[in-house]
N, C-alpha and C. Protein backbone atom coordinates (compact mmCIF):
# COMPACT_ATOMS: atom_id res chain seq x y z
N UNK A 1 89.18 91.95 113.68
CA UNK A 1 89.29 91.54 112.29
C UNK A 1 90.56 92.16 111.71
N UNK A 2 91.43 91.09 110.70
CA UNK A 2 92.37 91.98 110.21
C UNK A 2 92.14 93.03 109.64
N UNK A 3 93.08 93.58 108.79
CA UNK A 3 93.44 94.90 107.80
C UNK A 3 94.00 93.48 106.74
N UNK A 4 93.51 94.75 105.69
CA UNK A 4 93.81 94.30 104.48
C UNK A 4 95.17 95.12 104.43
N UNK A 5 96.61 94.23 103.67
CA UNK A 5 97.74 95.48 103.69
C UNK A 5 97.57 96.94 103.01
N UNK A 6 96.69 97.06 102.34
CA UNK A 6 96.25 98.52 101.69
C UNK A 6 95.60 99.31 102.18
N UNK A 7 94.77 98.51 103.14
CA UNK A 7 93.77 99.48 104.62
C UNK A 7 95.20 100.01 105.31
N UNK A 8 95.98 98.83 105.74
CA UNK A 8 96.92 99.59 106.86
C UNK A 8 97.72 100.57 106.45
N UNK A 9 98.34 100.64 104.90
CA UNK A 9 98.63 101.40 104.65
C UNK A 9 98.12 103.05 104.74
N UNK A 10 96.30 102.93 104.01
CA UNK A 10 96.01 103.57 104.33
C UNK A 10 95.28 104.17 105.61
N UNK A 11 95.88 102.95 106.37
CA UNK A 11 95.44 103.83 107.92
C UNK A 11 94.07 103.96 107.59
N UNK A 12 93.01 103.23 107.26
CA UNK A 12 92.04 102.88 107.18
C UNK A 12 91.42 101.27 107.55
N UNK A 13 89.79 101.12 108.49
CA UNK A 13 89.76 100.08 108.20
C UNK A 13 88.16 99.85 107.35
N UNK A 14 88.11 98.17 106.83
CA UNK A 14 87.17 98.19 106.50
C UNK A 14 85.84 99.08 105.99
N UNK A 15 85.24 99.83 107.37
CA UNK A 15 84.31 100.23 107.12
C UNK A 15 84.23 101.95 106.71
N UNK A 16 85.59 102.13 106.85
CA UNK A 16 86.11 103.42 106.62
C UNK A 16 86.50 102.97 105.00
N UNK A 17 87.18 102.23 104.62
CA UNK A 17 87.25 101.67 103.16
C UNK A 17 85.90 101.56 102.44
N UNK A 18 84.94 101.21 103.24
CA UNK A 18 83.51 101.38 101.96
C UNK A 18 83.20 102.75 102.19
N UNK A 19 83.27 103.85 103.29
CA UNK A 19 83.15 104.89 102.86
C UNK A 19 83.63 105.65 102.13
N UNK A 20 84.58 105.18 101.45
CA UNK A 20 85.83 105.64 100.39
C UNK A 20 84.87 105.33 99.29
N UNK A 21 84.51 104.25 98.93
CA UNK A 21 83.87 103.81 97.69
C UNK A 21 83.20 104.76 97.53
N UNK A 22 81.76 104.73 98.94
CA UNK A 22 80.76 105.61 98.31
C UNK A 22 80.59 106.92 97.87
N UNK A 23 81.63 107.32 98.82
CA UNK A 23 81.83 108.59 98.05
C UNK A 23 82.50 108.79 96.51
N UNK A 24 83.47 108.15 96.15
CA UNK A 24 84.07 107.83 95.09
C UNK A 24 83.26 107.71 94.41
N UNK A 25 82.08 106.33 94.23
CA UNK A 25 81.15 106.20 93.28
C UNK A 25 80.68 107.35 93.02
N UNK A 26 80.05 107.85 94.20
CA UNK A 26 78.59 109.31 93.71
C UNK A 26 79.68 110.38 92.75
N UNK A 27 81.04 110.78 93.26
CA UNK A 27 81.48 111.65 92.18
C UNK A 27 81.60 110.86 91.39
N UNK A 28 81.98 110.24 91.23
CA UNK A 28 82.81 109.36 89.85
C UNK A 28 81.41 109.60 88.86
N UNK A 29 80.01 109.11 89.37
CA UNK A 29 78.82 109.32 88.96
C UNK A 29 78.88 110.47 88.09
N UNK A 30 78.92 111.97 89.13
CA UNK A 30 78.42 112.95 88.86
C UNK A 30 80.12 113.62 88.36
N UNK A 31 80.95 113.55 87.46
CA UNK A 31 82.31 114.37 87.25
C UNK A 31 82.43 115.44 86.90
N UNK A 32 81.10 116.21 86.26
CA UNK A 32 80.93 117.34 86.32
C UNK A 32 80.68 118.53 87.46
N UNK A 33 80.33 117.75 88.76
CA UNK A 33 80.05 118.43 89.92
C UNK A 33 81.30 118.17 90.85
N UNK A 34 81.05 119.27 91.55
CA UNK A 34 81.84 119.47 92.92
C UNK A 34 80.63 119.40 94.28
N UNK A 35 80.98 118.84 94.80
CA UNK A 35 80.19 118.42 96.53
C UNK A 35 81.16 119.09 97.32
N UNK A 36 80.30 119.40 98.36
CA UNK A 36 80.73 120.37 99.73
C UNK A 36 80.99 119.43 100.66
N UNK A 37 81.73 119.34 101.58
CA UNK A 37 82.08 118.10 102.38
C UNK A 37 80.35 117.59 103.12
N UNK A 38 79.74 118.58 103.40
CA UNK A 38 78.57 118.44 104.11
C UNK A 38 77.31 117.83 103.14
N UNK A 39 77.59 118.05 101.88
CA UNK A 39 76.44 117.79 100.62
C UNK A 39 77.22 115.81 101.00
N UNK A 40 78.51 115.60 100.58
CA UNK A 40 78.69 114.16 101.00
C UNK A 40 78.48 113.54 102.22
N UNK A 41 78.46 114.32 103.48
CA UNK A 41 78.19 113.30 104.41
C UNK A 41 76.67 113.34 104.36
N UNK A 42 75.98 113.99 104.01
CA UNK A 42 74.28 113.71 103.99
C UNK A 42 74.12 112.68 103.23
N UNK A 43 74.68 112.91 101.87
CA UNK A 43 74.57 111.94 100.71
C UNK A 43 74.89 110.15 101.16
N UNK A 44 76.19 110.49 101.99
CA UNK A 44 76.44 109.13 102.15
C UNK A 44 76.24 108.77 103.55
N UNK A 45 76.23 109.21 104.81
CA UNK A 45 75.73 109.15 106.05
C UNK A 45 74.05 109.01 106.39
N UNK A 46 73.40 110.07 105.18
CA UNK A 46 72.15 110.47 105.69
C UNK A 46 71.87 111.44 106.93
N UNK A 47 70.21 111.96 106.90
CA UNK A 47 70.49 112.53 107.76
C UNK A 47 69.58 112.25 109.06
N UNK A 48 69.89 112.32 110.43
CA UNK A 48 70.78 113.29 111.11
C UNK A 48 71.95 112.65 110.63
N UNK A 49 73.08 113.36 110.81
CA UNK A 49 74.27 112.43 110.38
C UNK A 49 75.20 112.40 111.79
N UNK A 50 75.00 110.60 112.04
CA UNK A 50 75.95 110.04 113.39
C UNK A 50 77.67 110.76 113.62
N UNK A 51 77.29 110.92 115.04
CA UNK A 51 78.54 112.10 115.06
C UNK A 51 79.78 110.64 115.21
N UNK A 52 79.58 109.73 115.49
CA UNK A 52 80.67 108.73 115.37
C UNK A 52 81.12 108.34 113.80
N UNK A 53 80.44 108.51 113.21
CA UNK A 53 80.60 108.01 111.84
C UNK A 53 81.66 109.70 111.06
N UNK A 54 81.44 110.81 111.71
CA UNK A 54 82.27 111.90 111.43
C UNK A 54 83.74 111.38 110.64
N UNK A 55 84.11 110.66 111.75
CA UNK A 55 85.48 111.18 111.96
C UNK A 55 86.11 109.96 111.03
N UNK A 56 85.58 108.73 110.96
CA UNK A 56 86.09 107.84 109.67
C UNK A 56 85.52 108.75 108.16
N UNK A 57 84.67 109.29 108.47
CA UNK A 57 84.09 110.04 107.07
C UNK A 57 85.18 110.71 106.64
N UNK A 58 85.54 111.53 107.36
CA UNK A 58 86.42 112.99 106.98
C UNK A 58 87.73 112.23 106.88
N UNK A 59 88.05 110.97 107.50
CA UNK A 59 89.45 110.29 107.20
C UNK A 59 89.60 109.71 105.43
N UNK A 60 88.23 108.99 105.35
CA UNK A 60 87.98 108.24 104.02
C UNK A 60 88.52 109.74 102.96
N UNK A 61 87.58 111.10 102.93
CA UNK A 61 87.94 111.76 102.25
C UNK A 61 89.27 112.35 101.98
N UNK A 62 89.78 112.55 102.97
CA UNK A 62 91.35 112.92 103.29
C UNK A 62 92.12 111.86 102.52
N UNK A 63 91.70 110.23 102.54
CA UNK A 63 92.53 109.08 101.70
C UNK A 63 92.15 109.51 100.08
N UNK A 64 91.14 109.44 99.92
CA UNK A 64 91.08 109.99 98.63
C UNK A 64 91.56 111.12 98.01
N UNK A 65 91.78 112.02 98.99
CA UNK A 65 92.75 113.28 97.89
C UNK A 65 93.63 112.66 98.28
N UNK A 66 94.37 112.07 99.21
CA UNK A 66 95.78 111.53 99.24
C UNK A 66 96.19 111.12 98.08
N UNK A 67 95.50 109.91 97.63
CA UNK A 67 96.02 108.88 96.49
C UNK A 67 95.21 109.49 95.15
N UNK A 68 95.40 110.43 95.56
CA UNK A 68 94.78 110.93 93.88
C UNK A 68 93.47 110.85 93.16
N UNK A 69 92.44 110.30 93.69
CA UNK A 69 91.52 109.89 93.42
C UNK A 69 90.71 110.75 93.28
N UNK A 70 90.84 111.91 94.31
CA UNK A 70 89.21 113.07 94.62
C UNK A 70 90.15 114.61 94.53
N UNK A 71 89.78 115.27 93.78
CA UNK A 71 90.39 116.70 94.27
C UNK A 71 89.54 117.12 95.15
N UNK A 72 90.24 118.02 95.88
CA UNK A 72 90.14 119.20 96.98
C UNK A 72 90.07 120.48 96.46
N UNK A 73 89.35 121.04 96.94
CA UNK A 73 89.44 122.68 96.75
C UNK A 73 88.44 123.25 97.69
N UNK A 74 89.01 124.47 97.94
CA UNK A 74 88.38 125.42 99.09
C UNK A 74 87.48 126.80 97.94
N UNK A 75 86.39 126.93 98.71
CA UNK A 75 86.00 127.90 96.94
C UNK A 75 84.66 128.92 98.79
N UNK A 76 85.05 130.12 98.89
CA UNK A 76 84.29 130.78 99.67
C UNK A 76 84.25 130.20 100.91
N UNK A 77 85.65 129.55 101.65
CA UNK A 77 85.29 129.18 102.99
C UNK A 77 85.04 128.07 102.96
N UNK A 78 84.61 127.32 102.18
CA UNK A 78 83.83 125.74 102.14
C UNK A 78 84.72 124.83 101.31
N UNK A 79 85.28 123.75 102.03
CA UNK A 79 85.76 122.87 101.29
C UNK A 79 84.64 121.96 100.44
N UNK A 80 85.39 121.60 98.77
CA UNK A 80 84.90 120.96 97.81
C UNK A 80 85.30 120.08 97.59
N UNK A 81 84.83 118.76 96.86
CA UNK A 81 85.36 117.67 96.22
C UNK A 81 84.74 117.30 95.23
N UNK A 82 85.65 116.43 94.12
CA UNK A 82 85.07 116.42 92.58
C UNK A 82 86.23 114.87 92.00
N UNK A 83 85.45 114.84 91.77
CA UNK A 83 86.12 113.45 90.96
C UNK A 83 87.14 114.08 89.80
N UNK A 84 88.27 113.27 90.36
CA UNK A 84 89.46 113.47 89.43
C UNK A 84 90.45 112.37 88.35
N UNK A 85 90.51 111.33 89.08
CA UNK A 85 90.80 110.33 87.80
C UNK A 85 90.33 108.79 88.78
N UNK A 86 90.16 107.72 87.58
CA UNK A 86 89.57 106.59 87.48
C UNK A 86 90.81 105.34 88.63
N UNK A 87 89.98 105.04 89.32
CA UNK A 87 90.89 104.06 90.18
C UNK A 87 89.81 102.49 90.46
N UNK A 88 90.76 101.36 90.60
CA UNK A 88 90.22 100.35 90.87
C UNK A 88 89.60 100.25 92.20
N UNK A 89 88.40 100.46 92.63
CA UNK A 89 87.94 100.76 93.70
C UNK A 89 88.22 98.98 94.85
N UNK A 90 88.79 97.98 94.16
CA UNK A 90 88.86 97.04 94.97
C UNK A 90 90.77 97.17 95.58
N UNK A 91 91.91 97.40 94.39
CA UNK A 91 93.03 97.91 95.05
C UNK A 91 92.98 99.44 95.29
N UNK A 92 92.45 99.90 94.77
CA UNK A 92 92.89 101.53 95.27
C UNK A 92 94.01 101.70 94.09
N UNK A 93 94.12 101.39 93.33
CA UNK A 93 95.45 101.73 92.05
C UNK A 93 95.05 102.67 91.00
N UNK A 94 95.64 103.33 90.64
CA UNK A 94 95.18 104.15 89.43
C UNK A 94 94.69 103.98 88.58
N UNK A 95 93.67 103.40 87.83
CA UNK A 95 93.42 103.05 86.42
C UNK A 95 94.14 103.33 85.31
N UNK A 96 94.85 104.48 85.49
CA UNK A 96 95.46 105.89 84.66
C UNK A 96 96.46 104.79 83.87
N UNK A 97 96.26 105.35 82.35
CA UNK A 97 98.05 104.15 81.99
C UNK A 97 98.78 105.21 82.06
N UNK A 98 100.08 104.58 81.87
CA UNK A 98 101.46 105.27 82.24
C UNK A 98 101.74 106.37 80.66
N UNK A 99 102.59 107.21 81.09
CA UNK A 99 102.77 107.69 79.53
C UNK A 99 103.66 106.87 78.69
């Protein structure tokens, strides 16, 4: 199946692209919280959580702090993530207006 040109860009495909969403949604949900990388793959994997499904997981998250979407932070050893600004979850574009 193709790539969409914004998957290839982001070196993502498809099903690695809806794992972007879901995680996106649940913070976007919750913007007052920070999630532990492991609190999201339960959340969005379930559990046991498929060791094949790992490695698009941890890519999806990595696209999202890329493009601005999710902050990162390390807080006691444990990486965090938290919703940081509003994006069109069908292009991936910023919502943000310009100044």
């Amino acid at each position: 199946m193709p790539l969409t040109k914004r998957q290839f860009e982001m070196r993502i495909d498809e099903e690695g692209e809806n794992l972007m969403r879901q995680v996106y949604e649940l913070l976007a949900v919750h913007p007052e919280l920070a999630f532990s990388r492991q609190e999201l793959e339960g959340a969005v994997l379930g559990a046991p959580i498929p060791v094949t499904e790992l490695g698009k997981f941890r890519r999806a998250l990595k696209v999202l702090v890329g493009i601005g979407a999710v902050d990162q932070r390390e807080v006691s050893g444990t990486d965090y993530y938290a919703f940081l600004q509003k994006f069109d979850t069908n292009t991936w574009a910023s919502t943000k207006l310009p100044f």
